[in-house]
C-alpha atoms as a PDB file:
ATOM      1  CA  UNK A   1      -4.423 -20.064  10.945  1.00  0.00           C
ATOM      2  CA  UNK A   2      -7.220 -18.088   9.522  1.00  0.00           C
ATOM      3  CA  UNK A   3     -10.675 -19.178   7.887  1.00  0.00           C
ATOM      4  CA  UNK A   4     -10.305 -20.269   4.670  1.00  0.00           C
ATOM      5  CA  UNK A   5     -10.148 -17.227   2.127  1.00  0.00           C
ATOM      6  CA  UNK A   6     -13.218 -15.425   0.238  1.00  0.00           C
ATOM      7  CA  UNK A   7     -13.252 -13.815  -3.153  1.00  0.00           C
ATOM      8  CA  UNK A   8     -15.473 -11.267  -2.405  1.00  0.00           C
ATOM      9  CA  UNK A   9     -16.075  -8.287   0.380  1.00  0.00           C
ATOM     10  CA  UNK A  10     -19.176  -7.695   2.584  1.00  0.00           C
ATOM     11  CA  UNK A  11     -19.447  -4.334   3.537  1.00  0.00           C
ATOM     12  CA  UNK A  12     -20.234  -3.745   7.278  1.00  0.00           C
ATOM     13  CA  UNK A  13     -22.913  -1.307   6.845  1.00  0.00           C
ATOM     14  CA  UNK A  14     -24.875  -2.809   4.438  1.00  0.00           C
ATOM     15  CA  UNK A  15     -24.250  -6.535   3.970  1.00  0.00           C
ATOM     16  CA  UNK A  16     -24.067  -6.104  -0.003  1.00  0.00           C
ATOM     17  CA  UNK A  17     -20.969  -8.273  -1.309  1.00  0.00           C
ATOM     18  CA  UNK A  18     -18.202  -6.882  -3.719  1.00  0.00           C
ATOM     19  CA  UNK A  19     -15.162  -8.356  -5.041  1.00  0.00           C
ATOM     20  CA  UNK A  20     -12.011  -8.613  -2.265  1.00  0.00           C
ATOM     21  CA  UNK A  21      -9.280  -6.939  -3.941  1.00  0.00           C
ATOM     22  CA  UNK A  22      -5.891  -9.381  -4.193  1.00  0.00           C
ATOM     23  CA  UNK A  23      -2.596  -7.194  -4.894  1.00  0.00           C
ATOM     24  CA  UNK A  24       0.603  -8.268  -6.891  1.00  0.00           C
ATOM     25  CA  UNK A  25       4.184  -6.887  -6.223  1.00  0.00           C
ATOM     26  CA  UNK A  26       6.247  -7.958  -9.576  1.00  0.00           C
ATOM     27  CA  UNK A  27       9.984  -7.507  -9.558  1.00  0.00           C
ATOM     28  CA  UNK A  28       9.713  -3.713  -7.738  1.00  0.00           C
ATOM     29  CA  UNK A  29      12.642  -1.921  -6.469  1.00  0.00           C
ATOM     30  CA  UNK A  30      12.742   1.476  -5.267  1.00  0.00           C
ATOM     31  CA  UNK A  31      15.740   4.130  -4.754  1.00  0.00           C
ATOM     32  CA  UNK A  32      16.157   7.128  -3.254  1.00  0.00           C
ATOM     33  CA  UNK A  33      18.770   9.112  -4.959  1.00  0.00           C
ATOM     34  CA  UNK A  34      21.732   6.506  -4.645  1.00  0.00           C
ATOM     35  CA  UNK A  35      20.129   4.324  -1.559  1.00  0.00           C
ATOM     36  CA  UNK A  36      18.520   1.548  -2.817  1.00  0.00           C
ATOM     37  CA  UNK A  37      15.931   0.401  -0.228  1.00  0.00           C
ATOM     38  CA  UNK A  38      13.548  -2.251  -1.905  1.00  0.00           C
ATOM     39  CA  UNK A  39      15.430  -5.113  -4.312  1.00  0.00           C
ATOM     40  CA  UNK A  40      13.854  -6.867  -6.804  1.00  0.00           C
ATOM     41  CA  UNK A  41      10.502  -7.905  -4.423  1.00  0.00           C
ATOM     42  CA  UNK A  42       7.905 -10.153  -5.812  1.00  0.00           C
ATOM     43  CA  UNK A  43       4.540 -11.848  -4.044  1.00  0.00           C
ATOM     44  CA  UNK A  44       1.370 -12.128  -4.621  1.00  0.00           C
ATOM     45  CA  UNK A  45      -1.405 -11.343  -1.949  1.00  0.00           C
ATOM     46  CA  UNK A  46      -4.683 -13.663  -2.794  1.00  0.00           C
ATOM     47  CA  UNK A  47      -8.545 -12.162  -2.127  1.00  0.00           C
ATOM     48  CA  UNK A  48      -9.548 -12.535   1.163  1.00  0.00           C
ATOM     49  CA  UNK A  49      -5.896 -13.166   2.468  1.00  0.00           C
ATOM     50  CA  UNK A  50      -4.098 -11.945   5.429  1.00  0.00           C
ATOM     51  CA  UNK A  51      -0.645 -11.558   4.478  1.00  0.00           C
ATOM     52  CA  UNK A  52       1.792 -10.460   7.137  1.00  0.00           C
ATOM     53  CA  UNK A  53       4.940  -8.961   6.018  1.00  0.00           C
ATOM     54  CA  UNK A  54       7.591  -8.879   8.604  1.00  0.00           C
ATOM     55  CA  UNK A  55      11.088  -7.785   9.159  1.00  0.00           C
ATOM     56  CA  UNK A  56      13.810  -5.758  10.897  1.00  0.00           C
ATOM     57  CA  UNK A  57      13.436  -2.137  11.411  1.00  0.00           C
ATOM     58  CA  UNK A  58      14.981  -0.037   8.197  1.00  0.00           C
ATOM     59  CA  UNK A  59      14.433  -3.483   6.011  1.00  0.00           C
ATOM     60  CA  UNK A  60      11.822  -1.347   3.637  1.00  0.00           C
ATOM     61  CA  UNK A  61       8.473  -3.020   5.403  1.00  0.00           C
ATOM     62  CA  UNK A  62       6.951   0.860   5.143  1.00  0.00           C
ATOM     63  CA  UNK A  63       8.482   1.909   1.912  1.00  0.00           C
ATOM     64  CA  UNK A  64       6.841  -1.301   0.171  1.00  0.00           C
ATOM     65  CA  UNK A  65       3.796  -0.421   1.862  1.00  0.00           C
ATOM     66  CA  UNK A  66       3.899   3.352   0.433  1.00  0.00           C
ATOM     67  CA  UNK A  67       4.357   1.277  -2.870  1.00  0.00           C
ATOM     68  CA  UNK A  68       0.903  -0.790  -2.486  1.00  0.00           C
ATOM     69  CA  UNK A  69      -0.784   2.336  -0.917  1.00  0.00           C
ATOM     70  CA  UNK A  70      -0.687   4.107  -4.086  1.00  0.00           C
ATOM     71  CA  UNK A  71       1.480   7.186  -2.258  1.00  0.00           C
ATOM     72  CA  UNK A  72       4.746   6.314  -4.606  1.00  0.00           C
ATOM     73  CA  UNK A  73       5.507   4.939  -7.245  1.00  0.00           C
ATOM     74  CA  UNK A  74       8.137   2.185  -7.668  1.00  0.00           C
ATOM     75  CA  UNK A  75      11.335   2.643  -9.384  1.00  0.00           C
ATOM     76  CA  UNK A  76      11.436  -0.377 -11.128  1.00  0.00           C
ATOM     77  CA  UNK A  77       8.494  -3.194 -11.609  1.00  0.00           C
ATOM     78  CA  UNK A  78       4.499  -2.800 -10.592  1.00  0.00           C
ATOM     79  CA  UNK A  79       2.334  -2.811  -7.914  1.00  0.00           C
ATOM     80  CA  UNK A  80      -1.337  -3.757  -8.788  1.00  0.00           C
ATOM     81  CA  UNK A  81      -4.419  -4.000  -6.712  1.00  0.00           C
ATOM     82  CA  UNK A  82      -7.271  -5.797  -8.126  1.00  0.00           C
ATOM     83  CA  UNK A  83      -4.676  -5.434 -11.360  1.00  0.00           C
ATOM     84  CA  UNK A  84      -5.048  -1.979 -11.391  1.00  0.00           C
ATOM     85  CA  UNK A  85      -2.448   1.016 -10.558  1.00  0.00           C
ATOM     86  CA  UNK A  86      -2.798   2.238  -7.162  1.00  0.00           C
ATOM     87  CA  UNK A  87      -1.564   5.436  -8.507  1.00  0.00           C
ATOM     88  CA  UNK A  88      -4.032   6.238 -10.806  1.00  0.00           C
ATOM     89  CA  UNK A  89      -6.794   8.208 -10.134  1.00  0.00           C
ATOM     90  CA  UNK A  90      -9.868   5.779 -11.539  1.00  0.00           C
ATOM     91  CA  UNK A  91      -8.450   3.210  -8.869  1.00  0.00           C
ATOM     92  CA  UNK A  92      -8.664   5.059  -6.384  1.00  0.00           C
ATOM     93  CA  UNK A  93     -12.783   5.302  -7.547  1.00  0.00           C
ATOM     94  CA  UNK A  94     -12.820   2.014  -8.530  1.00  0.00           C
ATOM     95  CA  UNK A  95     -11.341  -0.001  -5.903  1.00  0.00           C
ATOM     96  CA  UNK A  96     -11.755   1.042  -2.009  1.00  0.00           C
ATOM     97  CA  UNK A  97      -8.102   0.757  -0.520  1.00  0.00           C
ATOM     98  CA  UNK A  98      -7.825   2.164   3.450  1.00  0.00           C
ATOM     99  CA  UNK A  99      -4.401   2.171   5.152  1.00  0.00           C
ATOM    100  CA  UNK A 100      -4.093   1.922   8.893  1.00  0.00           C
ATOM    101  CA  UNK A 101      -1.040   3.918  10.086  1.00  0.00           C
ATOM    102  CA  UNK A 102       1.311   2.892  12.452  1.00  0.00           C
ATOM    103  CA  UNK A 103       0.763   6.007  15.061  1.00  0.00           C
ATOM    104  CA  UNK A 104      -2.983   6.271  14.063  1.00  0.00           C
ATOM    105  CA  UNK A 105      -2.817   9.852  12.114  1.00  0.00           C
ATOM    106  CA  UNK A 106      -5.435  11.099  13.685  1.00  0.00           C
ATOM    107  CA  UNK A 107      -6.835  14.733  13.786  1.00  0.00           C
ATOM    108  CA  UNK A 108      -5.918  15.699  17.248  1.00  0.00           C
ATOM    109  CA  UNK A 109      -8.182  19.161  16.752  1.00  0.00           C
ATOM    110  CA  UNK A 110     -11.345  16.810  15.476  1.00  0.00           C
ATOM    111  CA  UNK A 111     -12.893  14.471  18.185  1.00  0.00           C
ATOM    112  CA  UNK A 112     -13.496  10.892  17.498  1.00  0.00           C
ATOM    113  CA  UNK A 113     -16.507  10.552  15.404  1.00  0.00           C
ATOM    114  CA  UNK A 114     -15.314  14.016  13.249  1.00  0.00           C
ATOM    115  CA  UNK A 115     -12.428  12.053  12.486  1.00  0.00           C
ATOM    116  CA  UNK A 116     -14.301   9.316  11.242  1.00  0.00           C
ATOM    117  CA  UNK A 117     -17.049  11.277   9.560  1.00  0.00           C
ATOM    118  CA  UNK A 118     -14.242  13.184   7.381  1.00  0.00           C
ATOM    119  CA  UNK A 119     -13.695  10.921   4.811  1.00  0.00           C
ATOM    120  CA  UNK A 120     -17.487  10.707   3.731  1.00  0.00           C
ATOM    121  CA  UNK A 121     -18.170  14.177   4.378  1.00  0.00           C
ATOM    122  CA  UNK A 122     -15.472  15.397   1.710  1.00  0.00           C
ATOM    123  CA  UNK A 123     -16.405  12.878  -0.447  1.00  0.00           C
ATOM    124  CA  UNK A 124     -20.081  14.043  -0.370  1.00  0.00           C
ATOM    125  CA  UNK A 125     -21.171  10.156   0.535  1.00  0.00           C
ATOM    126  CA  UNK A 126     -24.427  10.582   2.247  1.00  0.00           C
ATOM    127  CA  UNK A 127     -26.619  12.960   4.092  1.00  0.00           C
ATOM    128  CA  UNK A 128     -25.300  13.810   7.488  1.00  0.00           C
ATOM    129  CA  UNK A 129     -27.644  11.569   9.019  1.00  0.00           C
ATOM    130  CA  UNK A 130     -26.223   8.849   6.949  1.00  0.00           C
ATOM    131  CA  UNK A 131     -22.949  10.157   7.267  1.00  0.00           C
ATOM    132  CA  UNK A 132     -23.622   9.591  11.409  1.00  0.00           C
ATOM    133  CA  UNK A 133     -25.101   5.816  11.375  1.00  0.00           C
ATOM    134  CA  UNK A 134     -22.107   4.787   9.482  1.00  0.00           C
ATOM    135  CA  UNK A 135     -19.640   6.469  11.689  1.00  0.00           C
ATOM    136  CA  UNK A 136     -21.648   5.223  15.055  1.00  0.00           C
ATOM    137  CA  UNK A 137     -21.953   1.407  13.538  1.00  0.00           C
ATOM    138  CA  UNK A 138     -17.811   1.588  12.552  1.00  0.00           C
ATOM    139  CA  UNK A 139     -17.431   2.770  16.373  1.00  0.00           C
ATOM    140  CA  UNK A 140     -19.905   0.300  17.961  1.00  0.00           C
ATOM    141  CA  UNK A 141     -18.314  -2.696  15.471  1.00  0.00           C
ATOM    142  CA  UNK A 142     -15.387  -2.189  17.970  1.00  0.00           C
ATOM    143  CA  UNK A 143     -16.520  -1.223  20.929  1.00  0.00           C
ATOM    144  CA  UNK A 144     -15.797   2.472  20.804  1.00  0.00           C
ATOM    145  CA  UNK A 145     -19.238   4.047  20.572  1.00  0.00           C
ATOM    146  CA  UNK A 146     -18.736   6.050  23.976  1.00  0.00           C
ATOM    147  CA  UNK A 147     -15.871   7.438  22.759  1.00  0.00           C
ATOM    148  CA  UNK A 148     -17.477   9.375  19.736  1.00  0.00           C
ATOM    149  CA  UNK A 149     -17.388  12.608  21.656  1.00  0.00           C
ATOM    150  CA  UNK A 150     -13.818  12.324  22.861  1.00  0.00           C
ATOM    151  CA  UNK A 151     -10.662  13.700  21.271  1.00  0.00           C
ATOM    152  CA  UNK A 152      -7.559  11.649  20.198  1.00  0.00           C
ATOM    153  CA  UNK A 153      -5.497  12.835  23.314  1.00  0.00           C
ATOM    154  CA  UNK A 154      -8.075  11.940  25.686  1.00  0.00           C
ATOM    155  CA  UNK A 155      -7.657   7.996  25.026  1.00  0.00           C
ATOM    156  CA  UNK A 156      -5.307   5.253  25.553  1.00  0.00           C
ATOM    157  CA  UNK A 157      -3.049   3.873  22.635  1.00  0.00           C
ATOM    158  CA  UNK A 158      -4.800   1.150  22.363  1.00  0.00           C
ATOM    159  CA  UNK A 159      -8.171   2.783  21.441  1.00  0.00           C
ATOM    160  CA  UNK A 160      -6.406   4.841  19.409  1.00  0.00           C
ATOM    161  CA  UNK A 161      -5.196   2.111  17.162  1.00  0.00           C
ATOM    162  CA  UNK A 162      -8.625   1.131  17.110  1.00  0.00           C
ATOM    163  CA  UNK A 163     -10.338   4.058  16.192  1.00  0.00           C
ATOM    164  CA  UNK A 164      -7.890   4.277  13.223  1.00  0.00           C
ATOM    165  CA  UNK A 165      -9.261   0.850  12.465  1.00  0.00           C
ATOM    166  CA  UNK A 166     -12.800   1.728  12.325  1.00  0.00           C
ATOM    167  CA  UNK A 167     -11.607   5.116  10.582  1.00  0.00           C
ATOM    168  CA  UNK A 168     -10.607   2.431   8.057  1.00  0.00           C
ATOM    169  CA  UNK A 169     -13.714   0.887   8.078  1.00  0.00           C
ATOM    170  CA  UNK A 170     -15.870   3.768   7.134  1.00  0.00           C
ATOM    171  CA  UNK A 171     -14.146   3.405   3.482  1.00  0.00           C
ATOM    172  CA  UNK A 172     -15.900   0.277   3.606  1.00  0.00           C
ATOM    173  CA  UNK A 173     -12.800  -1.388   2.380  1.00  0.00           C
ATOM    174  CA  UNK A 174     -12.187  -4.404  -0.425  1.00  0.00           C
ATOM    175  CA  UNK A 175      -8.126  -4.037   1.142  1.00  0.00           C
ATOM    176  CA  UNK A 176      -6.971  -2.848   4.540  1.00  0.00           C
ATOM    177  CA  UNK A 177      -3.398  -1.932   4.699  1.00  0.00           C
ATOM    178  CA  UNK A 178      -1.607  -1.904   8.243  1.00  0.00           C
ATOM    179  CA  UNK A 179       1.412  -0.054   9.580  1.00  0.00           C
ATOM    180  CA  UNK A 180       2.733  -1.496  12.488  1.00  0.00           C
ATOM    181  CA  UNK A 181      -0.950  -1.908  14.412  1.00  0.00           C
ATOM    182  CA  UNK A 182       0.638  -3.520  17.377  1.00  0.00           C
ATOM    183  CA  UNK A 183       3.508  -1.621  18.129  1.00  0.00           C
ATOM    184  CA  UNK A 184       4.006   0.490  20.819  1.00  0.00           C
ATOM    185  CA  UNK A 185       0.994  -1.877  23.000  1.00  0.00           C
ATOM    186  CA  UNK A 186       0.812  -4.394  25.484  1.00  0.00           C
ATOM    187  CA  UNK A 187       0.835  -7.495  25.153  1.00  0.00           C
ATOM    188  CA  UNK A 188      -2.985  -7.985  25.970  1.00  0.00           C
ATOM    189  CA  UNK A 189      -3.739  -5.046  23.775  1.00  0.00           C
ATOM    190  CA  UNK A 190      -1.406  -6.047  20.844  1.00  0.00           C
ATOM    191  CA  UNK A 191      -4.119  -9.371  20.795  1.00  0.00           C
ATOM    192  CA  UNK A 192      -6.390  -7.621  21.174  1.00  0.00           C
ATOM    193  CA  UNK A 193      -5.346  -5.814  18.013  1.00  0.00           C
ATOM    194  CA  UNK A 194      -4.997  -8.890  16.233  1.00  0.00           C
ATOM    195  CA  UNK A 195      -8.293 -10.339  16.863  1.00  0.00           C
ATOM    196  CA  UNK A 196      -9.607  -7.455  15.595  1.00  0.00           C
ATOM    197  CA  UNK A 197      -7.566  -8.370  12.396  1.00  0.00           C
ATOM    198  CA  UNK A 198      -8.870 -11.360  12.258  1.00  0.00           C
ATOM    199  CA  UNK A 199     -12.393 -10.610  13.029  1.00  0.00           C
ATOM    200  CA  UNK A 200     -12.915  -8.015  10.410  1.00  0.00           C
ATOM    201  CA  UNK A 201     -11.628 -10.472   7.855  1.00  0.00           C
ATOM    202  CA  UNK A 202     -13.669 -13.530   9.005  1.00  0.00           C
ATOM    203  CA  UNK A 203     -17.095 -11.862   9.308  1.00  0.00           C
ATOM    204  CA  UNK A 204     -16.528  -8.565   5.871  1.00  0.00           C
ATOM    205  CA  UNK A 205     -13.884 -10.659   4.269  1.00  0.00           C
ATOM    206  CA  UNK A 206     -11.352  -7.768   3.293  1.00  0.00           C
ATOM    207  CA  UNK A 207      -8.215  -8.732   1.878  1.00  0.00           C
ATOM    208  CA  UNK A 208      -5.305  -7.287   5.138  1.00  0.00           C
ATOM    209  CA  UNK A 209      -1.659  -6.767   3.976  1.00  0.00           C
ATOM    210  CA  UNK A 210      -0.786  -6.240   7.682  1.00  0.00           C
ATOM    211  CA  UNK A 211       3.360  -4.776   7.704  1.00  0.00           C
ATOM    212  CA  UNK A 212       4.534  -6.255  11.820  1.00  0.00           C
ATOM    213  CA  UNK A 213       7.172  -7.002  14.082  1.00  0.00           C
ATOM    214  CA  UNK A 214       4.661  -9.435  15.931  1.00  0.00           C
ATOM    215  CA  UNK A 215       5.665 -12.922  15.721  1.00  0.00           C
ATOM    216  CA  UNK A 216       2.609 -13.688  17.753  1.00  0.00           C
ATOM    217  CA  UNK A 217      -0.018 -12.115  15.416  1.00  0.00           C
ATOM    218  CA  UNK A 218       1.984 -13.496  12.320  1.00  0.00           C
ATOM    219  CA  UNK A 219       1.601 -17.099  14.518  1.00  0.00           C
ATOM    220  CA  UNK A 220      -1.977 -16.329  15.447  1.00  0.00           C
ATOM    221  CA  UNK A 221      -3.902 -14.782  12.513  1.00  0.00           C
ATOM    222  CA  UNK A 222      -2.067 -15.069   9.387  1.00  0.00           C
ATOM    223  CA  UNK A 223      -2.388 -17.299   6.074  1.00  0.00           C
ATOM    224  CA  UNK A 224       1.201 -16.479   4.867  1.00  0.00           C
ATOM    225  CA  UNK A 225       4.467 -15.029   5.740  1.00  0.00           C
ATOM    226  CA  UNK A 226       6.699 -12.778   3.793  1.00  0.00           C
ATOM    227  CA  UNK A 227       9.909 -11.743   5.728  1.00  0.00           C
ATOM    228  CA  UNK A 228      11.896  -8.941   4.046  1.00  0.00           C
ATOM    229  CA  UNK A 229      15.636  -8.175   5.161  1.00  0.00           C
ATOM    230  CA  UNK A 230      17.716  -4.941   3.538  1.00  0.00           C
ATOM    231  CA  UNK A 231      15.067  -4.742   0.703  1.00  0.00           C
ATOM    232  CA  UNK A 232      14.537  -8.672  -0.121  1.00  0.00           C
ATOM    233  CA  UNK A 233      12.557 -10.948   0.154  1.00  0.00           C
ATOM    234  CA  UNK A 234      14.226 -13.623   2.576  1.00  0.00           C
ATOM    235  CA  UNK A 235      11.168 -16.139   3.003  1.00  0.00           C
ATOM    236  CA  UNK A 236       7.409 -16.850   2.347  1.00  0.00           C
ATOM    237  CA  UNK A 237       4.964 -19.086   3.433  1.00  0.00           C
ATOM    238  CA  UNK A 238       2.990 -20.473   6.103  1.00  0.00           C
ATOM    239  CA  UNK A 239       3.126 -18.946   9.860  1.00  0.00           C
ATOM    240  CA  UNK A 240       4.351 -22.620  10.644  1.00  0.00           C
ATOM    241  CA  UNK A 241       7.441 -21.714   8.886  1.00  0.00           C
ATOM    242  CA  UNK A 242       8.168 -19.187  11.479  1.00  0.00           C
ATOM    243  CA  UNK A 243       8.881 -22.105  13.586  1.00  0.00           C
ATOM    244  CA  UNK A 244      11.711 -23.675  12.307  1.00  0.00           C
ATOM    245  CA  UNK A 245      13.356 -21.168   9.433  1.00  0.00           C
ATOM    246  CA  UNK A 246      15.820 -22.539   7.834  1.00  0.00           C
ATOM    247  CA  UNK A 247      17.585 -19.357   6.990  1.00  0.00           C
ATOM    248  CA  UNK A 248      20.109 -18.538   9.858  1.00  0.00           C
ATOM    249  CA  UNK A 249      19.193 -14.657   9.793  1.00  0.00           C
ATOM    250  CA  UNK A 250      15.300 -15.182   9.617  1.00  0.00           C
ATOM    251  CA  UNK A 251      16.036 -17.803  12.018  1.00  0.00           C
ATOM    252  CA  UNK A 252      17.735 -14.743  14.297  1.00  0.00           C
ATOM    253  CA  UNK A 253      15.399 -11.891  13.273  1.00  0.00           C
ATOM    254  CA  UNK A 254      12.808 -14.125  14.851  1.00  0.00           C
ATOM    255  CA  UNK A 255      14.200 -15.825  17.669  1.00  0.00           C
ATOM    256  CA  UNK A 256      17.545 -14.059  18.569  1.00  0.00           C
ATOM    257  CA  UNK A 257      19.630 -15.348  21.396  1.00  0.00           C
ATOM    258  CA  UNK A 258      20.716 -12.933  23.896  1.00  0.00           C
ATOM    259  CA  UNK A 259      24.197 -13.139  25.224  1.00  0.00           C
ATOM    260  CA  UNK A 260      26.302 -10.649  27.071  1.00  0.00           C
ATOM    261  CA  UNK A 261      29.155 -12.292  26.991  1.00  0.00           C
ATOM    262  CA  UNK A 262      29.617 -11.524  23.213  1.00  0.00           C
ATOM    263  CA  UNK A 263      27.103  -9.240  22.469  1.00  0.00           C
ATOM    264  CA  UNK A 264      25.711  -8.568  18.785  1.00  0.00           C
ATOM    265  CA  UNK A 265      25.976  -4.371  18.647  1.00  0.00           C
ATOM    266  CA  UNK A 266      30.089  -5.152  19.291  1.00  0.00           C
ATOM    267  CA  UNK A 267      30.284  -7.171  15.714  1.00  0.00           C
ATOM    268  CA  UNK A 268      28.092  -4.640  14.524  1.00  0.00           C
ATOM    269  CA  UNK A 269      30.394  -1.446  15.091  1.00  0.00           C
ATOM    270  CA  UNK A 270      33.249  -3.773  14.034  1.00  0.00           C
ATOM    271  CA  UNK A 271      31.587  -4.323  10.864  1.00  0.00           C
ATOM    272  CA  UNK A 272      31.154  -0.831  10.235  1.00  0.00           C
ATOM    273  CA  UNK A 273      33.841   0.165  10.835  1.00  0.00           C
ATOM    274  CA  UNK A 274      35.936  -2.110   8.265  1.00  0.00           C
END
């Protein structure tokens, strides 16, 4: 379990303190011509949090998070952050919002520190020696600062996903959003990913809304649990409920038995098929 939550932000350049920005999902749905992907979802996510959302692949994890992002809008119900639109424009100016993506979206034609030094440079934040301190600190907060030089393809996956991270960071965020950060890793580097998680909220306190498979980082790092299954809202609560669900599909989306003797994918063709 994490620390105990904080209602306010310290930025990891300067130290100064702003408020932590909670988020609230009220009753949103969200179609796509006839396919309805999201149903009816409603949580809260408090300042200061880390809220894991978790869930099979095509469940709507990334469409929710497209939602809370600010890059949609929902078809029916809100999204606020800090109670504000993350659509609108003076949000986006008023509260500091950074998503994470799952494959890093990085600039493969910038090297590292360009990448990072983007955001402020078209937003004018700085003098480039200003620009270049924050960009260096973000890289030396985790351990990249000899890669500043270097150019997406040239690293591993793993410092990839972190250089995303401190990409992040440069926004100096009040919420960090997270696609999927440990997928496609490891299993040392996937922790290594979530301590990272966990760091940055226990010493800036930014609220995370981190969107995982990873029953281990949920275990490990989180303060609550949603699980979302074909655009619902199955379960929420502690990590300790991840233990012993009482629902028998969260119970198998979590810990699913594998048996060749009847195997799942068989029922599953039968079931389309009728």
């Amino acid at each position: 379990m994490a620390e105990s939550l904080c209602s306010s932000t310290r930025n990891p350049f300067t130290g100064a303190e702003a408020p932590a920005a909670g988020l609230k999902v009220d009753h949103v749905s969200k179609s796509y011509g006839s396919l309805q992907v999201l149903k009816d979802l409603s949580f809260e996510v408090q300042p200061g949090e880390i809220f894991v959302l978790m869930g099979p692949s095509g469940s709507g994890k990334s469409v929710l998070l497209r939602q809370i992002a600010g890059l949609e809008s929902p078809t029916a119900g809100s999204v606020t952050v800090a109670g504000k639109d993350p659509t609108a424009e003076e949000t986006r100016e008023q509260v500091r919002l950074a998503l994470v993506f799952q494959d890093g979206a990085l600039f493969n034609s910038l090297s590292v520190y360009d990448n990072l030094a983007l955001y402020p440079r078209e937003h004018r934040s700085g003098s480039e020696r200003e620009i270049k301190d924050k960009v260096m600190h973000a890289l030396n907060i985790l351990s990249l600062g000899e890669t500043a030089p270097k150019f997406p393809s040239e690293l591993s996956g793993g410092m990839r996903k972190r250089v995303a991270i401190a990409r992040a960071l440069v926004m100096e965020p009040q919420l960090l959003l997270y696609d999927e950060p440990t997928s496609e890793l490891d299993p040392v580097m996937a922790a290594t990913i979530s301590e990272i998680i966990g760091t940055l909220r226990n010493e800036y306190k930014v609220t995370s809304l981190v969107v995982s498979h990873d029953r281990d980082l949920a275990l490990s790092i989180s303060d609550r649990v949603g699980i979302i299954m074909a655009g619902r809202l199955m379960s929420l609560g502690p990590p300790s409920d991840l233990k012993d669900p009482k629902d028998p599909k969260v119970a198998d989306f979590l810990n699913p038995r594998i048996d060749v003797k009847n195997p799942r994918f068989k029922h599953i063709q039968t079931q389309d098929e009728s």
